[in-house]
C-alpha atoms as a PDB file:
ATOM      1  CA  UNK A   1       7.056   8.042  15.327  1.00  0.00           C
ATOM      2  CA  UNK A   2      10.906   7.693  15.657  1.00  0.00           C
ATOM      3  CA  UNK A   3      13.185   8.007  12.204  1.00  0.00           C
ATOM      4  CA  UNK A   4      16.579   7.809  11.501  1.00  0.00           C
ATOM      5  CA  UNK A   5      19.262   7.020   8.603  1.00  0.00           C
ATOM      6  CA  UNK A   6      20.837   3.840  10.594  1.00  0.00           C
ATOM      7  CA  UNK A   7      19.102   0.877  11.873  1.00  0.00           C
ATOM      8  CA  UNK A   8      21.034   1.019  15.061  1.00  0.00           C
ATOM      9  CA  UNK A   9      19.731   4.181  16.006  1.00  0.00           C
ATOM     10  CA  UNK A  10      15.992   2.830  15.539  1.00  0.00           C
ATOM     11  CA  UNK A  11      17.462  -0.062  17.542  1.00  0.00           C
ATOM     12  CA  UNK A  12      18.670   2.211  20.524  1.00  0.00           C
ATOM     13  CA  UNK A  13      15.461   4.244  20.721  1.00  0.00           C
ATOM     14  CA  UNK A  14      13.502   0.583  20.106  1.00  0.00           C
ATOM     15  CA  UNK A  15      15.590  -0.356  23.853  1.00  0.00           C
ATOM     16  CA  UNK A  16      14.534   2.804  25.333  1.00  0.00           C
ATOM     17  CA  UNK A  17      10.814   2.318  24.694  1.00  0.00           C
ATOM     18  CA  UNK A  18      10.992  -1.321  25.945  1.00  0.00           C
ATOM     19  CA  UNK A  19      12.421   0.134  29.371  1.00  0.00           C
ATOM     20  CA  UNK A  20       9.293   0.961  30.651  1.00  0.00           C
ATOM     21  CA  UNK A  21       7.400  -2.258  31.438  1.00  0.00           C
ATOM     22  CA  UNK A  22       3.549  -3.407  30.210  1.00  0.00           C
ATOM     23  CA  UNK A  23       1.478  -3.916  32.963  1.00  0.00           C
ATOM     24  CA  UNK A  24       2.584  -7.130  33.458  1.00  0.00           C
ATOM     25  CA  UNK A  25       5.293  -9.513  33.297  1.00  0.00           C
ATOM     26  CA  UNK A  26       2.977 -12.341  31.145  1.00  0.00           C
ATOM     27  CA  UNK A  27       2.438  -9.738  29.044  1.00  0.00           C
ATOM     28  CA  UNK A  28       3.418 -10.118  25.553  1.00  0.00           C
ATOM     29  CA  UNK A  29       5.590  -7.595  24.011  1.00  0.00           C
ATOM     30  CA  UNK A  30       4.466  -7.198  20.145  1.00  0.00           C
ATOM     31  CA  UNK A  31       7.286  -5.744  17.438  1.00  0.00           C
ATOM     32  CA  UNK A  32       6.267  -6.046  13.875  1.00  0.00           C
ATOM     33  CA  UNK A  33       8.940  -7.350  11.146  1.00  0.00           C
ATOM     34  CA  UNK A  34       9.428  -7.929   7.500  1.00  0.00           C
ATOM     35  CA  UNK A  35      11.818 -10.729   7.611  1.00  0.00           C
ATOM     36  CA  UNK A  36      12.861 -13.372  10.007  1.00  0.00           C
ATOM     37  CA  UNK A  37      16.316 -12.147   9.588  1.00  0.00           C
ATOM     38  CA  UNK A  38      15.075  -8.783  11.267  1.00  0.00           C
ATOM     39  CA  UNK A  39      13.565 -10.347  14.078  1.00  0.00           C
ATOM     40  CA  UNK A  40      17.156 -12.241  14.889  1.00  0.00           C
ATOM     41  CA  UNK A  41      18.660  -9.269  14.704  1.00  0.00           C
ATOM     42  CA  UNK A  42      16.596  -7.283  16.449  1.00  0.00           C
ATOM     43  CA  UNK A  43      16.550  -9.803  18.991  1.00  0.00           C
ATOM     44  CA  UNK A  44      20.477  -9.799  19.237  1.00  0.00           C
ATOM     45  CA  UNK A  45      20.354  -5.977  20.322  1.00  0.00           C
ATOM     46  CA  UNK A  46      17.781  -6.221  22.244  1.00  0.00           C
ATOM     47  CA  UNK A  47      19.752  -8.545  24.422  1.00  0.00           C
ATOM     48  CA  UNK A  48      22.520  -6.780  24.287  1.00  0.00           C
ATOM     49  CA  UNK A  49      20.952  -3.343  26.066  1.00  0.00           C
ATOM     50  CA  UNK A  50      18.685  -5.201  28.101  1.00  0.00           C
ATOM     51  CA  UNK A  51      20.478  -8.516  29.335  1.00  0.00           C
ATOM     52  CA  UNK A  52      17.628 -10.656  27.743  1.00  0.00           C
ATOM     53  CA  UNK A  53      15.392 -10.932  25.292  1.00  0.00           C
ATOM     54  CA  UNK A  54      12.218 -12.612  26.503  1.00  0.00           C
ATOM     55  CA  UNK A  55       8.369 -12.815  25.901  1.00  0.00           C
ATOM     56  CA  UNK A  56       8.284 -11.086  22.645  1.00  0.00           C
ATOM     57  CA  UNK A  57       6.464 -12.256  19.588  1.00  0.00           C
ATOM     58  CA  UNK A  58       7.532 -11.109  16.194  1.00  0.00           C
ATOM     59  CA  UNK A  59       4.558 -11.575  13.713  1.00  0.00           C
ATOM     60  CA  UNK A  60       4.977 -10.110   9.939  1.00  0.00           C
ATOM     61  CA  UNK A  61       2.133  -7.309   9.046  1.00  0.00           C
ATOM     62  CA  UNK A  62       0.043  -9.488   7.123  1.00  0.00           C
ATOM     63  CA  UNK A  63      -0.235 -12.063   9.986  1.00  0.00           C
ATOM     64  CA  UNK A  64      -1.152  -9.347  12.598  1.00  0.00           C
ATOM     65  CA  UNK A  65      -3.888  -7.507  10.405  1.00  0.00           C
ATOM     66  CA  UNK A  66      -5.369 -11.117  10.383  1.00  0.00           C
ATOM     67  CA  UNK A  67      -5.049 -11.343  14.086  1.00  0.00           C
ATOM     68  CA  UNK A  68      -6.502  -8.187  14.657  1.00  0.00           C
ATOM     69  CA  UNK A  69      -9.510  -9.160  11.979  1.00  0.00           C
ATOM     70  CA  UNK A  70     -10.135 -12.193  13.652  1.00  0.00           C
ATOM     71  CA  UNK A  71     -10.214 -10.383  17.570  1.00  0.00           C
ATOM     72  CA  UNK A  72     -12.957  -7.643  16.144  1.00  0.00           C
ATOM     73  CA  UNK A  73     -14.741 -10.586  13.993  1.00  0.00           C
ATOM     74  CA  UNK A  74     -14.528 -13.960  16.439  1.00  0.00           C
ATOM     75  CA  UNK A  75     -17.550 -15.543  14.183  1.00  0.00           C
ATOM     76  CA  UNK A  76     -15.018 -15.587  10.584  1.00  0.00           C
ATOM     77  CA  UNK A  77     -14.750 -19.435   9.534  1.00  0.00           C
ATOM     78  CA  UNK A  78     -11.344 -20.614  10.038  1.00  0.00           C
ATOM     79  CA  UNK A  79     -10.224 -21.023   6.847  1.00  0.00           C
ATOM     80  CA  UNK A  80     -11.421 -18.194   4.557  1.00  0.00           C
ATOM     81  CA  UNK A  81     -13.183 -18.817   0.818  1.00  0.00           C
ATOM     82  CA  UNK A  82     -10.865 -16.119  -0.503  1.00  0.00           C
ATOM     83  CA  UNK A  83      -7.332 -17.287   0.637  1.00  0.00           C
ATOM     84  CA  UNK A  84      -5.461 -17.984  -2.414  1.00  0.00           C
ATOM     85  CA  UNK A  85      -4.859 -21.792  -2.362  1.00  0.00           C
ATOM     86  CA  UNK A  86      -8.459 -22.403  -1.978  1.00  0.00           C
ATOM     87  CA  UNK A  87      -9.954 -19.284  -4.395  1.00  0.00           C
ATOM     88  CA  UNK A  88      -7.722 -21.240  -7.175  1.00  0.00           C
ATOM     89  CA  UNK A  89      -9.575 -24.204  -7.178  1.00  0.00           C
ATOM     90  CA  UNK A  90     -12.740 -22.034  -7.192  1.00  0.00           C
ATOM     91  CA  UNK A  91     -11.822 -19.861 -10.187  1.00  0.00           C
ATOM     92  CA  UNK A  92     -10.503 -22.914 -11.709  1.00  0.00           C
ATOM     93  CA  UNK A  93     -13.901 -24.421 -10.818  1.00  0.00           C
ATOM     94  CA  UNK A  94     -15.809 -21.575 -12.835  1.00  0.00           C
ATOM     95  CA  UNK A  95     -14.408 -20.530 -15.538  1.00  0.00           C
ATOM     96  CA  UNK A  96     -15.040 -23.296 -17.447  1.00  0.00           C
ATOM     97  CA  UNK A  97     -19.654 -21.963 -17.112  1.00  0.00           C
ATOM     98  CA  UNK A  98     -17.858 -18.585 -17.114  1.00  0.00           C
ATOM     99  CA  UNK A  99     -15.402 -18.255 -20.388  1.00  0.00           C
ATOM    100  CA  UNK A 100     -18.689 -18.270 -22.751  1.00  0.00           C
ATOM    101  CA  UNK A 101     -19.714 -14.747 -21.654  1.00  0.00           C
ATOM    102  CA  UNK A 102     -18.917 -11.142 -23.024  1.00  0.00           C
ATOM    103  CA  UNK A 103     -15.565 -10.281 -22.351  1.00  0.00           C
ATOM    104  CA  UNK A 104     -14.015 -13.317 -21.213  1.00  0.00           C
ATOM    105  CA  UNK A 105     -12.853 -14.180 -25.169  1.00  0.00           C
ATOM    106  CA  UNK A 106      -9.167 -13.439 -24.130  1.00  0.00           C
ATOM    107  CA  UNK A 107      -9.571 -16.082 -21.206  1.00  0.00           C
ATOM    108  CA  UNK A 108     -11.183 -18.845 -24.012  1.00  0.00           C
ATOM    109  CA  UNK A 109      -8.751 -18.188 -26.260  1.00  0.00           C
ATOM    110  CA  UNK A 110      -6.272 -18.427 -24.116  1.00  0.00           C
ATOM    111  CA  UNK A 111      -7.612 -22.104 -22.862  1.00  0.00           C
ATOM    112  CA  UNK A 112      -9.082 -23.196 -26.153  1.00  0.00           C
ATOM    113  CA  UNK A 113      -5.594 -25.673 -26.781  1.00  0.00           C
ATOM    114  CA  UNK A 114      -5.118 -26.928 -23.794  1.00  0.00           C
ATOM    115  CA  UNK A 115      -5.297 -30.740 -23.491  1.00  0.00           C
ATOM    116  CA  UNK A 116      -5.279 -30.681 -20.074  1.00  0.00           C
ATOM    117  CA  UNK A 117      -6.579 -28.925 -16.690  1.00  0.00           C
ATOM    118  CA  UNK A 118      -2.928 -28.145 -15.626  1.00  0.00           C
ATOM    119  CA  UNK A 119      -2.939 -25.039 -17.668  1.00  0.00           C
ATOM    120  CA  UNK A 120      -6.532 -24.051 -16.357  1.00  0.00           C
ATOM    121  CA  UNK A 121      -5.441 -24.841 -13.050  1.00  0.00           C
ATOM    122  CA  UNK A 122      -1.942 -22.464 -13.715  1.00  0.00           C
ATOM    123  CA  UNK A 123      -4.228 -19.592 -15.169  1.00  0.00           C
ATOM    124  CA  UNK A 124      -6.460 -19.763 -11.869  1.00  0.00           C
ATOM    125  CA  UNK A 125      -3.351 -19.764  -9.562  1.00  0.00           C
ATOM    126  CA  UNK A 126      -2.067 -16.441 -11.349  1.00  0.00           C
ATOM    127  CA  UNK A 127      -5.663 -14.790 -11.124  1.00  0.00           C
ATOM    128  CA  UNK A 128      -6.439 -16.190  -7.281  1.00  0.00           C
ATOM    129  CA  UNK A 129      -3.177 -14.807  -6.496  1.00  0.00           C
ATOM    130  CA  UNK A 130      -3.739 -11.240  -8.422  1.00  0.00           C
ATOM    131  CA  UNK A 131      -7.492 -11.006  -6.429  1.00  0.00           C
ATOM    132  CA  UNK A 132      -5.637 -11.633  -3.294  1.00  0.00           C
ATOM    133  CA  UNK A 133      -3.311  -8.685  -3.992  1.00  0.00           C
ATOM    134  CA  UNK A 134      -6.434  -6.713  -5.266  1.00  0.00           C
ATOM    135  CA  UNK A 135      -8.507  -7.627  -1.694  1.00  0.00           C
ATOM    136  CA  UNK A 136      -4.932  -5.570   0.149  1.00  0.00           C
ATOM    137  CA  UNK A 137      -4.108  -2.729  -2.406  1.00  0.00           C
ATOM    138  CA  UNK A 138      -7.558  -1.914  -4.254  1.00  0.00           C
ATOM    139  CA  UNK A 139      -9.622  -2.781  -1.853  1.00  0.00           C
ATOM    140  CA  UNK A 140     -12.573   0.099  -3.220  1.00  0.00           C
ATOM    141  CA  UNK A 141     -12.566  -1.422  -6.693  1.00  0.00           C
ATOM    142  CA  UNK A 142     -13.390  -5.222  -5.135  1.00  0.00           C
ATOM    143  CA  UNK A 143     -16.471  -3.368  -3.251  1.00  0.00           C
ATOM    144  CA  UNK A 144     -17.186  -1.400  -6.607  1.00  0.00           C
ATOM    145  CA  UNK A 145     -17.396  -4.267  -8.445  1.00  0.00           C
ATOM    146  CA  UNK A 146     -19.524  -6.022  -6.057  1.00  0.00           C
ATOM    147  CA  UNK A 147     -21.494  -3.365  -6.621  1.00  0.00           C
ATOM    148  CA  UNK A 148     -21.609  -4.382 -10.037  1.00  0.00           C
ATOM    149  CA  UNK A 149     -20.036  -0.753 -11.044  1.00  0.00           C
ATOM    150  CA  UNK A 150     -17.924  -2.588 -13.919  1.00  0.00           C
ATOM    151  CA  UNK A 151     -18.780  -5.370 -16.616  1.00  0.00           C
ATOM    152  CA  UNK A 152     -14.890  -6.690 -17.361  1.00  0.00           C
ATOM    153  CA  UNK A 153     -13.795 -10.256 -17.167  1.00  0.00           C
ATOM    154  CA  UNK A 154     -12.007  -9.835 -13.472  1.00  0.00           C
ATOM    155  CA  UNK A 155     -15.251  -7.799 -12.136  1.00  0.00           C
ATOM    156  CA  UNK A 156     -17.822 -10.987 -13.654  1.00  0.00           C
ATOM    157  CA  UNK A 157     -15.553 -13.411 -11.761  1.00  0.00           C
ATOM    158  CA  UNK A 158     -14.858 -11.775  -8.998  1.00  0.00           C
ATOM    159  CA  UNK A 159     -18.845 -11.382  -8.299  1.00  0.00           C
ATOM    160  CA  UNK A 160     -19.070 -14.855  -8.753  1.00  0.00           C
ATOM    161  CA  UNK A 161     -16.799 -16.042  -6.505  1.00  0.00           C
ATOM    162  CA  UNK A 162     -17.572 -13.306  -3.815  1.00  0.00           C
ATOM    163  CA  UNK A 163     -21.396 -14.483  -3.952  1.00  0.00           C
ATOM    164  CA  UNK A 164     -23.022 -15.662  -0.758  1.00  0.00           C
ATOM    165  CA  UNK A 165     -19.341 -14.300   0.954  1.00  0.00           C
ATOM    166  CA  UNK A 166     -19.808 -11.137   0.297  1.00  0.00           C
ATOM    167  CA  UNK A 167     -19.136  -9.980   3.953  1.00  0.00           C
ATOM    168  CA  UNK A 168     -16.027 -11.988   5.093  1.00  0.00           C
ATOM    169  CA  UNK A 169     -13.504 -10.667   2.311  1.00  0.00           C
ATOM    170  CA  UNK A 170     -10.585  -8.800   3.676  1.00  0.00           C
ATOM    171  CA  UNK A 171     -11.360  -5.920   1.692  1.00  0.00           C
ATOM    172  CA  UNK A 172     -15.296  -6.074   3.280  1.00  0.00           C
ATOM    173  CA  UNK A 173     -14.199  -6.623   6.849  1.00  0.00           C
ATOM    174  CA  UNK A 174     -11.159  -4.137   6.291  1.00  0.00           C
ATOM    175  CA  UNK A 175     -13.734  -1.540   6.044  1.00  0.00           C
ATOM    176  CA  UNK A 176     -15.736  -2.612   8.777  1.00  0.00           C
ATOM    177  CA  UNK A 177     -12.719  -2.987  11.051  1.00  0.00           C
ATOM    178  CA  UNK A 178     -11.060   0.865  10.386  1.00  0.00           C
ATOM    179  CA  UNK A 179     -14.667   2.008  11.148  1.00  0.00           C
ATOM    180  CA  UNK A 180     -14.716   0.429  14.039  1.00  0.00           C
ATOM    181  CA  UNK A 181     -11.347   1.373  14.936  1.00  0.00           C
ATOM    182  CA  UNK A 182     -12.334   5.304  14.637  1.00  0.00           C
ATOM    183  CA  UNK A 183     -15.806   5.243  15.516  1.00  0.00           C
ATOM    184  CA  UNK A 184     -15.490   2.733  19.066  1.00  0.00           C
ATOM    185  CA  UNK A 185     -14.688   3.826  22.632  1.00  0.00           C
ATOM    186  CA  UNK A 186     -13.814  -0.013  23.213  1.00  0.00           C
ATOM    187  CA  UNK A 187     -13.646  -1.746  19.840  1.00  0.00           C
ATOM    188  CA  UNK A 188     -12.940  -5.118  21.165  1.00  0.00           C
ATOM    189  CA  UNK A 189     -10.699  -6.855  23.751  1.00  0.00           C
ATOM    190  CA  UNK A 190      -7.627  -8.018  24.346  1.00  0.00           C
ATOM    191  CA  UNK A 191      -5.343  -5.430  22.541  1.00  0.00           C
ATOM    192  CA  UNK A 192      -1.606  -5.580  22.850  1.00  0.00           C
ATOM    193  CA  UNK A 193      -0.819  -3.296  25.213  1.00  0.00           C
ATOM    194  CA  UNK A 194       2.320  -1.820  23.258  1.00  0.00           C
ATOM    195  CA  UNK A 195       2.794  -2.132  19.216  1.00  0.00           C
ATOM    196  CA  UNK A 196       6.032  -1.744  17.728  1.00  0.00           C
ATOM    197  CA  UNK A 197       6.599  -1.564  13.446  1.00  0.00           C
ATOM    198  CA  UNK A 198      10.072  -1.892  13.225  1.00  0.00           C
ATOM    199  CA  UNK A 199      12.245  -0.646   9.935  1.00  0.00           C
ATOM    200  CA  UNK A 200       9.621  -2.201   7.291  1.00  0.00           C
ATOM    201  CA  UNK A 201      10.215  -0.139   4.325  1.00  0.00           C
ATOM    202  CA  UNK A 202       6.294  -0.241   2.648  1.00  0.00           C
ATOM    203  CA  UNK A 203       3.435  -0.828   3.700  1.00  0.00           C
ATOM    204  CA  UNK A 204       0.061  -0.930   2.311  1.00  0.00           C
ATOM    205  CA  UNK A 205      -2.313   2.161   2.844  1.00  0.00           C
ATOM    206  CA  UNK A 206      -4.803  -0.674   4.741  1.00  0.00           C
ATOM    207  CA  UNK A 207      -1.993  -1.640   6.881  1.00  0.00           C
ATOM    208  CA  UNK A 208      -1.487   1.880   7.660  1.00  0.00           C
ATOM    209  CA  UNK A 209      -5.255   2.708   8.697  1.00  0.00           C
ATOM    210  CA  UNK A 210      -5.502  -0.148  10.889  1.00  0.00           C
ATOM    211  CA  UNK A 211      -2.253   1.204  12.658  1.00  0.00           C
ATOM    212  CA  UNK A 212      -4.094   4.641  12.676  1.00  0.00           C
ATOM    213  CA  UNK A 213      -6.804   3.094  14.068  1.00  0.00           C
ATOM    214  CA  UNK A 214      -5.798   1.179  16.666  1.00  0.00           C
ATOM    215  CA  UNK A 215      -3.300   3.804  18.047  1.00  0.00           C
ATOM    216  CA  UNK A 216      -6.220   5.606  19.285  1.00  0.00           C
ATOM    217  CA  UNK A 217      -7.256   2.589  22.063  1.00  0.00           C
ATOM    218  CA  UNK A 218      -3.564   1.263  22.817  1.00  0.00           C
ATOM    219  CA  UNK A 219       0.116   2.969  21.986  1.00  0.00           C
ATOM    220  CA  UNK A 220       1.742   2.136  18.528  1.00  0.00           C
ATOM    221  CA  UNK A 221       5.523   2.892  17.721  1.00  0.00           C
ATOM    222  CA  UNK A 222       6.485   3.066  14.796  1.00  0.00           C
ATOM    223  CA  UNK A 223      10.348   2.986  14.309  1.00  0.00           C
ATOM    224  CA  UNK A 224      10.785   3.662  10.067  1.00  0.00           C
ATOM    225  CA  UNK A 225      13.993   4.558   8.156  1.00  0.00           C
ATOM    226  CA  UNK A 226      14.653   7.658   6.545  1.00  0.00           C
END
């Protein structure tokens, strides 16, 4: 864990941990960004202590959580049910059986005017992309609800599109991948040898765990401002 008040400090002590070399020269060097702006820079200093600035990948934290999912679970389909261009078309798909039941009177009156789909199809945009957010930050209340723990609108809907998936959701193999992360000598193969998180300012308390987790089979920098 390195911290500082100035991003060219994190830079410098970024250099120094780069100095000593992975195990070999194909091997990819891994430093997690925020922003594409950040990687440019990063890359620009990098260059300048080193000479170069070669063979490094820069994926955002998102992107490398899924590569990491998709290492421990090579069987996943490759496009997921639950990303949120294609969960929209499914919630758009049932609410129309759905908006009859107990508790979804807000959703009906909210559609009852509309002489189109395009405002059904705006509605299920909003709520794909709020169950997306839910599957990252509240992952326990998804897997409560599954367990059919609550009877609200979002909880209904949410067990109806999670039925017959309910394994492959990130919030489902999140779980299963932090266990195996803390409970596995060798969880899977093909780790990066080095991980670096470079000045990202939040992250979410999955992201976190899976760091956690994986810093116990290869080494993980984090580099964070303070």
């Amino acid at each position: 864990l390195f911290t500082s008040n100035r991003m060219e400090i994190l830079a410098d002590k970024l250099a120094a941990e780069l100095l000593t070399p992975l195990s070999s020269a194909l091997e990819t060097e891994v430093i997690i960004v925020q922003s594409r702006g950040m990687e440019r820079w990063i890359s620009m200093s990098l260059a300048e202590h080193h000479g170069i600035c070669a063979n490094i990948r820069f994926p955002f934290p998102n992107a490398f959580v899924s590569e990491i999912l998709k290492k421990a679970f090579p069987d996943l389909p490759e496009q997921s049910p639950f990303d949120p261009e294609i969960m929209t078309w499914r919630v758009m798909k049932l609410l129309p059986s759905l908006m009859t039941r107990p508790g979804f009177e807000p959703i009906l009156t909210y559609l009852d005017n509309a002489v189109s789909s395009l405002k059904r199809f705006q509605l299920s945009e909003r709520i794909a992309d709020l169950l997306d957010q839910y599957l990252l930050f509240r992952p326990e209340m998804i897997l409560r609800w599954e367990k059919g723990l609550e009877d609200y609108w979002q909880a209904v809907l949410w067990r109806e599109l999670s039925r017959g998936y309910e394994g492959i959701h990130r919030a489902a193999l999140g779980k299963a991948l932090i266990e195996r992360l803390m409970n596995s000598a060798a969880p899977f193969k093909d780790l990066p040898e080095r991980i670096s998180v470079f000045g990202i300012s939040t992250l979410p308390r999955f992201h976190v765990q899976v760091f956690a987790g994986l810093a116990r089979h290869t080494q993980v920098n984090l580099l964070i401002m303070n």
